[in-house]
N, C-alpha and C. Protein backbone atom coordinates (compact mmCIF):
# COMPACT_ATOMS: atom_id res chain seq x y z
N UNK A 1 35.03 22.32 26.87
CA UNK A 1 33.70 22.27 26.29
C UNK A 1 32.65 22.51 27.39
N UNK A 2 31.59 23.02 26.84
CA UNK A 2 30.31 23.58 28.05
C UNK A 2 29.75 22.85 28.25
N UNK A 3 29.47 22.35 29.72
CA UNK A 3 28.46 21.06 30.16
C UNK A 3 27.14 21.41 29.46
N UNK A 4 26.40 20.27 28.90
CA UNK A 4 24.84 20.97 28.59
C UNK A 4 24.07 19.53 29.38
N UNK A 5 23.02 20.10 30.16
CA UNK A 5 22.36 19.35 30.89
C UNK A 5 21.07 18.64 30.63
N UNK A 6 20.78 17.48 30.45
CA UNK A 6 19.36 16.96 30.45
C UNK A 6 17.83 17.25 30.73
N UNK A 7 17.33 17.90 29.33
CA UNK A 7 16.23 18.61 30.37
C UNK A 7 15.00 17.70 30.74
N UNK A 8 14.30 17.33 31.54
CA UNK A 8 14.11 18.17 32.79
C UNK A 8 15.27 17.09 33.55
N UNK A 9 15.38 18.47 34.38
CA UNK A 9 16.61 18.06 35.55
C UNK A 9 15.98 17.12 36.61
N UNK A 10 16.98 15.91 36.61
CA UNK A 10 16.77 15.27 37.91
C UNK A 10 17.35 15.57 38.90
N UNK A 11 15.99 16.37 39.78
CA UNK A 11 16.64 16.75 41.37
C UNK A 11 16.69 16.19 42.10
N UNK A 12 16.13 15.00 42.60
CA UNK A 12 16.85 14.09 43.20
C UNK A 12 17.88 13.43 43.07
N UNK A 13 18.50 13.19 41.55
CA UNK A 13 20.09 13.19 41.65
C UNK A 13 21.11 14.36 42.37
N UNK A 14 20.48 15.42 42.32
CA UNK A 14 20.89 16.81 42.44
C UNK A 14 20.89 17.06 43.89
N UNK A 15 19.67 17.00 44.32
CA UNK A 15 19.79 16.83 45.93
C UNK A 15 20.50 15.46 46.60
N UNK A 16 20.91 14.77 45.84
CA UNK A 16 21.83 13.94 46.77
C UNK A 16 23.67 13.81 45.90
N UNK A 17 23.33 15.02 45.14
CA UNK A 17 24.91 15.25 44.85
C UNK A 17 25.77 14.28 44.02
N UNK A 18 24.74 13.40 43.43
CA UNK A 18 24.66 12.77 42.02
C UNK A 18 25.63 13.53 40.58
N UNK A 19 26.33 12.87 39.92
CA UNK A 19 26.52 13.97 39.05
C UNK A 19 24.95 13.57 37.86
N UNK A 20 25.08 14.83 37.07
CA UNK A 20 23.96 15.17 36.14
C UNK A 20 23.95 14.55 35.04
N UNK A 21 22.83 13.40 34.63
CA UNK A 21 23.13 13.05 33.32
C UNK A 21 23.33 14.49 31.79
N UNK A 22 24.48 14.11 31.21
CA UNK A 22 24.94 15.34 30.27
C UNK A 22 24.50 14.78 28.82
N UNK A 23 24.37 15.81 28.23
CA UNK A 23 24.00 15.63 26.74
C UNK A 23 24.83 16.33 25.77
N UNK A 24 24.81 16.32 24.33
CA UNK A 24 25.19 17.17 23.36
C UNK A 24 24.63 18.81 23.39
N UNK A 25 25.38 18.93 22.51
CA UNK A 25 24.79 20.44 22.38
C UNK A 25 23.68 20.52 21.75
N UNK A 26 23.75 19.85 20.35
CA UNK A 26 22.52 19.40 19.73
C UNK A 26 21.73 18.98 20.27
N UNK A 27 21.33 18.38 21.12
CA UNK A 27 20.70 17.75 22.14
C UNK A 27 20.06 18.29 23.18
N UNK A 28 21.18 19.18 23.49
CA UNK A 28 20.44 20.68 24.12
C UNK A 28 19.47 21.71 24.12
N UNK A 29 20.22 22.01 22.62
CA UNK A 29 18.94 22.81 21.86
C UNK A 29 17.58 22.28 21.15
N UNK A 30 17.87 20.71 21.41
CA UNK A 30 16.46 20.28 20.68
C UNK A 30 15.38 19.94 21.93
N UNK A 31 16.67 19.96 23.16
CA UNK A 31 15.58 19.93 24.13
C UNK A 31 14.79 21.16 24.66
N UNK A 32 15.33 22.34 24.71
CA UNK A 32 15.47 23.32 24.63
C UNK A 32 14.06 24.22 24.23
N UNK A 33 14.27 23.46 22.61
CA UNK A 33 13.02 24.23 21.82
C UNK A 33 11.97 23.32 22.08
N UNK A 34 11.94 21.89 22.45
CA UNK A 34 10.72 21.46 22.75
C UNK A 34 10.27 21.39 23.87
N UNK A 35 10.63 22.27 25.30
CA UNK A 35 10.49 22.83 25.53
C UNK A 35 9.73 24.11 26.06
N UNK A 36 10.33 25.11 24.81
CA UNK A 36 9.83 26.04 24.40
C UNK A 36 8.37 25.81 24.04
N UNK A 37 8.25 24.92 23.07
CA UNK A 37 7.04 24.37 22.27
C UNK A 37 6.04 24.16 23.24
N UNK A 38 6.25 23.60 24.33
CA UNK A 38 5.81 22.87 25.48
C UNK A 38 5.08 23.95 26.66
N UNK A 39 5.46 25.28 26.87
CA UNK A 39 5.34 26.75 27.64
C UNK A 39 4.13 27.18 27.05
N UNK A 40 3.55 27.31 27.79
CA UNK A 40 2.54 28.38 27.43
C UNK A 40 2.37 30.13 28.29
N UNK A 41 1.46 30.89 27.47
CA UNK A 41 1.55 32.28 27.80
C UNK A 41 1.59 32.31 29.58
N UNK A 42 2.56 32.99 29.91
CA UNK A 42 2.54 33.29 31.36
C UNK A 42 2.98 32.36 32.58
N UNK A 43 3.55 31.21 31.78
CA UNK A 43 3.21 29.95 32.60
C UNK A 43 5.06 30.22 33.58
N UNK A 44 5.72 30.64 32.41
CA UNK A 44 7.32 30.96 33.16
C UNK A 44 7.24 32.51 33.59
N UNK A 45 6.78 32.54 35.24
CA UNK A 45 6.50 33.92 35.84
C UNK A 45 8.02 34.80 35.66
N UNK A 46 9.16 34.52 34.97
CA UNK A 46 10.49 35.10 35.00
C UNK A 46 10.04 35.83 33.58
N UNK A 47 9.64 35.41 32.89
CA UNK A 47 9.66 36.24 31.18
C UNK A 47 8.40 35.78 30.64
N UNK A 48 7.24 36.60 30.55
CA UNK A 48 6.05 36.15 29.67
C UNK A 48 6.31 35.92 28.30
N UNK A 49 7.34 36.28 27.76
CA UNK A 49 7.52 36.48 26.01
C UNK A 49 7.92 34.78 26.41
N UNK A 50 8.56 33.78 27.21
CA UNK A 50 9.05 32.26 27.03
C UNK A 50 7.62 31.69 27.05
N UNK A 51 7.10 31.26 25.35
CA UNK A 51 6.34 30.68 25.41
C UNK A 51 5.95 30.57 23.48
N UNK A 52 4.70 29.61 23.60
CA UNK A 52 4.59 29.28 22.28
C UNK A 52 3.41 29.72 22.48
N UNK A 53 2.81 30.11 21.09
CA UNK A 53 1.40 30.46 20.58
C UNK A 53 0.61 29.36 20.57
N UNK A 54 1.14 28.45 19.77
CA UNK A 54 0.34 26.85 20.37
C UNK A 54 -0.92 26.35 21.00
N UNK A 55 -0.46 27.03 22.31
CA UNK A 55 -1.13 26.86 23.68
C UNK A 55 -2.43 27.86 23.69
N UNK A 56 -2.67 28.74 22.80
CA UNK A 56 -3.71 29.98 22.32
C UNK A 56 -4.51 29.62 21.25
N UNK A 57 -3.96 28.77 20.37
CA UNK A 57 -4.29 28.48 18.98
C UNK A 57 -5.03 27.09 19.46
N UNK A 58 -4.83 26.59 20.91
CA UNK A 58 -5.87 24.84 20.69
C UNK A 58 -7.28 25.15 20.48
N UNK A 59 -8.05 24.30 19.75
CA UNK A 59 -9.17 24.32 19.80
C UNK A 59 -9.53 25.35 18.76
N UNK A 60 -8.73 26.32 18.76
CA UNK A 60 -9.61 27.54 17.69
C UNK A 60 -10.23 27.40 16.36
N UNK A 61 -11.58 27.86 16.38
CA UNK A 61 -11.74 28.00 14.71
C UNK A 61 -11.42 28.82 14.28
N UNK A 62 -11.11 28.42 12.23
CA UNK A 62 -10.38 29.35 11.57
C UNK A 62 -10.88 28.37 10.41
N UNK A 63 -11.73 29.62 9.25
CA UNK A 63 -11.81 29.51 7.75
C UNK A 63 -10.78 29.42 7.09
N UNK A 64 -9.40 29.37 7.22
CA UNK A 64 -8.30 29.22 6.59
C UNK A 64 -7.01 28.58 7.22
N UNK A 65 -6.78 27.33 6.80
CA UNK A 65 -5.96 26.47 7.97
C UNK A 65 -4.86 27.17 7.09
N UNK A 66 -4.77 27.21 6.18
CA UNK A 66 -3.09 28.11 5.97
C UNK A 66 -2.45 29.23 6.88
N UNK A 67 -3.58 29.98 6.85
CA UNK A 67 -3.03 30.94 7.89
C UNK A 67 -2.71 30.82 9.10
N UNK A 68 -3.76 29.88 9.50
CA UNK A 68 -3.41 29.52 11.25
C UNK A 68 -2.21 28.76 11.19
N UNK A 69 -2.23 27.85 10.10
CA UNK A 69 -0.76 27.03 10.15
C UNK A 69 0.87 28.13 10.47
N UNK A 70 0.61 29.25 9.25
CA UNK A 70 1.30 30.91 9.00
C UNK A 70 1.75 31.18 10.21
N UNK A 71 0.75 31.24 10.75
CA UNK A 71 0.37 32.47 12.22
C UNK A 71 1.27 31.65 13.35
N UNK A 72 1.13 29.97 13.34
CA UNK A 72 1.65 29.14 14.43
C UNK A 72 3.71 29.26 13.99
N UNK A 73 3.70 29.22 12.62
CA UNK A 73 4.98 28.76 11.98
C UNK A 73 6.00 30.10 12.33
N UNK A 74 5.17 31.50 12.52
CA UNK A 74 5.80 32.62 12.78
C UNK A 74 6.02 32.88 13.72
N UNK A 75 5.39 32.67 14.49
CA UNK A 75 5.86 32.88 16.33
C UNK A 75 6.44 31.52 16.69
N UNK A 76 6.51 30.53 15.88
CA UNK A 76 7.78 29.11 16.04
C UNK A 76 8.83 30.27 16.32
N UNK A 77 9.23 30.53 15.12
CA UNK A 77 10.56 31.07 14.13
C UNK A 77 10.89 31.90 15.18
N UNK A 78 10.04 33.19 15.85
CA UNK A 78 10.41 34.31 16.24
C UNK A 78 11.05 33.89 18.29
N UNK A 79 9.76 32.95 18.29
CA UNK A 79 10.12 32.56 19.64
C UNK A 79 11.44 31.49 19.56
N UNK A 80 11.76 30.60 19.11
CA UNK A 80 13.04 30.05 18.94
C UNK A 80 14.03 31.30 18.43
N UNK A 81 14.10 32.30 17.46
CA UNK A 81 14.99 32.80 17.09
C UNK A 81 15.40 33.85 18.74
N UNK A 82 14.39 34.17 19.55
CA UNK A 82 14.70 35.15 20.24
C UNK A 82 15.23 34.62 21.63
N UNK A 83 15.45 32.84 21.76
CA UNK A 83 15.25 32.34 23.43
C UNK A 83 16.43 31.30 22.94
N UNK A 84 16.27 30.69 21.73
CA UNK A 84 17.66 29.51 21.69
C UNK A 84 18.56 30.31 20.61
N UNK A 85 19.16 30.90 21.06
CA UNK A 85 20.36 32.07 20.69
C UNK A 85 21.80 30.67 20.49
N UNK A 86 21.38 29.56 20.83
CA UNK A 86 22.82 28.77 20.25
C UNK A 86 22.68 28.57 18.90
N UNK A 87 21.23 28.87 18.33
CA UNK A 87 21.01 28.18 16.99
C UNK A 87 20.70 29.36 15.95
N UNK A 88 21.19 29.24 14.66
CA UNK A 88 21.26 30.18 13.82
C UNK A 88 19.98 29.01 13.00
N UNK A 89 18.63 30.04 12.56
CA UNK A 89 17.49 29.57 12.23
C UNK A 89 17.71 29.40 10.95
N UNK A 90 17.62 28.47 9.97
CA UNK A 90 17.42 28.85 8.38
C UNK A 90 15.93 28.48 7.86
N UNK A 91 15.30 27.78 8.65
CA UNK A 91 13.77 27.23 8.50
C UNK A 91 13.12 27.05 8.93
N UNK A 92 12.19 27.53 9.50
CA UNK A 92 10.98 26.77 10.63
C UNK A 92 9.62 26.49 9.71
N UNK A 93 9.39 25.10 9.85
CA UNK A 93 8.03 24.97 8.68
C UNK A 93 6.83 23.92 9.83
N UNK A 94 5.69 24.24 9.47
CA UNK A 94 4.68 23.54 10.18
C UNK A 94 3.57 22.99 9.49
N UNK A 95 3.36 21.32 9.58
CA UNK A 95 2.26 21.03 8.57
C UNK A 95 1.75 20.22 9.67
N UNK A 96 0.43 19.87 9.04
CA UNK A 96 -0.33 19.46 9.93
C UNK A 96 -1.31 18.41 9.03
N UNK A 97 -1.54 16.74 10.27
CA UNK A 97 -2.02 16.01 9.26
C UNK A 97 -2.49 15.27 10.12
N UNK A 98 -4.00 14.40 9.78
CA UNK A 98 -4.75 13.80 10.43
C UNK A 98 -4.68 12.23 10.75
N UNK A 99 -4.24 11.66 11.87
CA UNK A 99 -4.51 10.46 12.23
C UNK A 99 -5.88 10.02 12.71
N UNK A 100 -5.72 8.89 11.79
CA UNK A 100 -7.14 7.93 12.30
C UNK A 100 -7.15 6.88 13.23
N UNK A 101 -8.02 6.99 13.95
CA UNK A 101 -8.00 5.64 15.05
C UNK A 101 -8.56 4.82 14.45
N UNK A 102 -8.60 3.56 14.17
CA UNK A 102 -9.69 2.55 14.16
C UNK A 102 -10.11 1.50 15.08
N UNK A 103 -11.25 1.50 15.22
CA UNK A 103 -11.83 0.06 15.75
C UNK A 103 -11.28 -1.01 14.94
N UNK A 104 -11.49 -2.33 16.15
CA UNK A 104 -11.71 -3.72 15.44
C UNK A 104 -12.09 -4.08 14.30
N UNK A 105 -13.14 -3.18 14.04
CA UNK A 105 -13.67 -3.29 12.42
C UNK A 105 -13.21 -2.43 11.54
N UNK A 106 -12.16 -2.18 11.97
CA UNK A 106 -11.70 -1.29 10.72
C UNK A 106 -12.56 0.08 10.82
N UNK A 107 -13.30 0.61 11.66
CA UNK A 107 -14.22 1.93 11.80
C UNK A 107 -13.16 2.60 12.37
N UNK A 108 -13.50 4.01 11.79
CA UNK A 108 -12.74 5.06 12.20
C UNK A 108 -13.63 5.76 13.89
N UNK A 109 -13.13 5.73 14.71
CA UNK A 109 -13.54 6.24 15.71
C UNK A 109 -12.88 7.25 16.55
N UNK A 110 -11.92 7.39 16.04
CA UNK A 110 -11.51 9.17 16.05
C UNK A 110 -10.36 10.14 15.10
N UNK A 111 -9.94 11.22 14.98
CA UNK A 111 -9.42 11.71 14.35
C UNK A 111 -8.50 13.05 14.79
N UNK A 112 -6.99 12.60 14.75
CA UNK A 112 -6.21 12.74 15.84
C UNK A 112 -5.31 14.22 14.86
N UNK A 113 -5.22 15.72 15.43
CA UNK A 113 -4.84 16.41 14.36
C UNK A 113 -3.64 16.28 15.16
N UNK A 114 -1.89 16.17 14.44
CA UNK A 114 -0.67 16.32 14.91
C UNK A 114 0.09 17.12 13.86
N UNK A 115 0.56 17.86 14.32
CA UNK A 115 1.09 19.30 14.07
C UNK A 115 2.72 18.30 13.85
N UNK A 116 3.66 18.77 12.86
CA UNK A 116 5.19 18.16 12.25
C UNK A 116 5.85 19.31 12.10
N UNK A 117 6.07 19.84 13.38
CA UNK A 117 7.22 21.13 13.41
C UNK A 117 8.67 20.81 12.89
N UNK A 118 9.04 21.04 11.78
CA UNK A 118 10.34 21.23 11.11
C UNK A 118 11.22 22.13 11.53
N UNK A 119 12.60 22.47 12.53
CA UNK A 119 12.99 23.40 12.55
C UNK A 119 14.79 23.13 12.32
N UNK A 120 15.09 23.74 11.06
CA UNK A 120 16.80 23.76 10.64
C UNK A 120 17.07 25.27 10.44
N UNK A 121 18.59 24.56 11.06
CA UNK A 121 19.48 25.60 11.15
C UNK A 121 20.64 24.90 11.52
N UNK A 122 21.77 26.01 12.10
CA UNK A 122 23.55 25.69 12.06
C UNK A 122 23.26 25.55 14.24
N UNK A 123 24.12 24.65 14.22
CA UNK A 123 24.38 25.25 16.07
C UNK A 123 25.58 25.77 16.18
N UNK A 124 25.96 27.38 16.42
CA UNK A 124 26.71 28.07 16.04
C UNK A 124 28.09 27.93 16.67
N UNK A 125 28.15 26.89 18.15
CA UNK A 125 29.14 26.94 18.67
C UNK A 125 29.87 25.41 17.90
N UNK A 126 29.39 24.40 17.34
CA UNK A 126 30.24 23.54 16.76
C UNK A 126 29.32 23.28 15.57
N UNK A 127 28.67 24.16 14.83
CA UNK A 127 29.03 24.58 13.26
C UNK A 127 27.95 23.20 12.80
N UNK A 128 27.21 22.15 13.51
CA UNK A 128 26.62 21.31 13.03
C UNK A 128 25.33 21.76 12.40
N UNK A 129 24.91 20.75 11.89
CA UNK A 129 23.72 21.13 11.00
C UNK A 129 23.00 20.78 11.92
N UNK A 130 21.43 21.52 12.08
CA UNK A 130 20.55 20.88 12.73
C UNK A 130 19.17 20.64 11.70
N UNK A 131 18.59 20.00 12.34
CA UNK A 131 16.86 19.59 11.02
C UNK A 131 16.47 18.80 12.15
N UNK A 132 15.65 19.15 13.09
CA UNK A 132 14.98 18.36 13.87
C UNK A 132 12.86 18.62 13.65
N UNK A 133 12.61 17.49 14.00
CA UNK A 133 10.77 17.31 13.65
C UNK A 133 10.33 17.43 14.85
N UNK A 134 9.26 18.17 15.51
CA UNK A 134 9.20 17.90 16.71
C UNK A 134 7.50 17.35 16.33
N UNK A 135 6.81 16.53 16.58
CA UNK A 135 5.76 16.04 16.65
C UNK A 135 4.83 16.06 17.88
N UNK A 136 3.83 16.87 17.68
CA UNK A 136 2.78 17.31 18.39
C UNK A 136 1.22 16.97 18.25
N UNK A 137 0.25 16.60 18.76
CA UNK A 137 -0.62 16.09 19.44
C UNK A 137 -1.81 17.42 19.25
N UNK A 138 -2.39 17.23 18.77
CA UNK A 138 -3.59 18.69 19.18
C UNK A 138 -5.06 18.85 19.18
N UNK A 139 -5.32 20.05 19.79
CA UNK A 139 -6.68 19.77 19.68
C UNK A 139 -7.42 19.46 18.41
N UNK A 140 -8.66 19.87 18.30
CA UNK A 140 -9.34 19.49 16.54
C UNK A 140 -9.19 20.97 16.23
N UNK A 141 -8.80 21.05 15.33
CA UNK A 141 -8.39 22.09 14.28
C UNK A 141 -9.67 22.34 13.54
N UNK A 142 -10.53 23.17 13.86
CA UNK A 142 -11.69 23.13 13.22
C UNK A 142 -11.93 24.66 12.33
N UNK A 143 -12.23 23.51 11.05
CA UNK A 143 -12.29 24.81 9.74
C UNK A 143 -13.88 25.04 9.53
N UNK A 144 -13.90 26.11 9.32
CA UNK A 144 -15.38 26.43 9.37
C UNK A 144 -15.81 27.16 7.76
C-alpha cells in the first residue's frame, strides 16, 4: 500500500529523521483539496493553473449571488478534477450562508459569510466513497 503523508509536512521531524506522521488515502485527498482550496493564483511558482478562484472572488461585487456561487462551484470541480487525479468527481456543490455574531445583548454585531464546499466522489485506488464539506470563512459577499 502507498504511504500518504500528513499535509503540511513536519520538517522538523524530517530534518531529524523522525518517521512521518501517515494518513489514509481518504485523508489524503481531503487534505489535498483543502489545500487546493487554500492556493491562490500564482502563489505555487511550479504550476500557476494549482490554485482556486476563491482567492479572486473575495470581496467582489456581484448582482447575482447564483452566479458567483456557479462561477466559484466550476473552477472547484475543474481545479480538483484536473490536480487530485486519485478522485473520480461525481459532485462539487457550493452554498453559502450567513453567520451572526452577537453581543451580550443579544445585538448582532457582525455578519460572517462561510462558503459549505460539498465535494463527492469514488477514491479510485480503494473504491471508497468520498462526500467531504470543506467550510470556509469569507469576505462580505456583496450583492448590489
Amino acid at each position: 500500500m502507498a504511504k500518504h503523508h500528513h499535509i503540511p509536512v513536519d520538517f522538523g521531524a524530517l530534518l531529524k529523521k523522525k518517521p512521518l506522521p501517515q494518513v489514509t488515502i481518504k485523508a489524503s485527498v481531503r487534505e489535498y483539496i483543502y489545500l487546493l482550496l487554500l492556493t491562490q493564483h500564482g502563489e505555487w511558482r511550479y504550476d500557476n493553473g494549482f490554485q482556486c478562484l476563491l482567492w479572486e472572488k473575495d470581496f467582489e461585487q456581484t448582482d447575482n449571488l447564483n452566479i458567483w456561487l456557479d462561477q466559484v462551484r466550476d473552477d472547484i470541480r475543474f481545479s480538483v478534477h484536473k490536480y487530485e487525479t486519485r478522485l473520480k468527481i461525481q459532485d462539487v456543490d457550493v452554498q453559502r450562508d450567513e453567520l451572526q455574531e452577537l453581543s451580550r445583548e443579544n445585538k448582532v454585531t457582525r455578519i460572517r459569510n462561510r462558503l459549505n464546499i460539498r465535494v463527492k466522489g469514488t477514491v479510485i485506488q480503494s473504491g471508497e466513497n468520498f462526500d467531504e464539506t470543506f467550510l470556509m470563512f469569507f469576505g462580505p459577499i456583496t450583492v448590489v
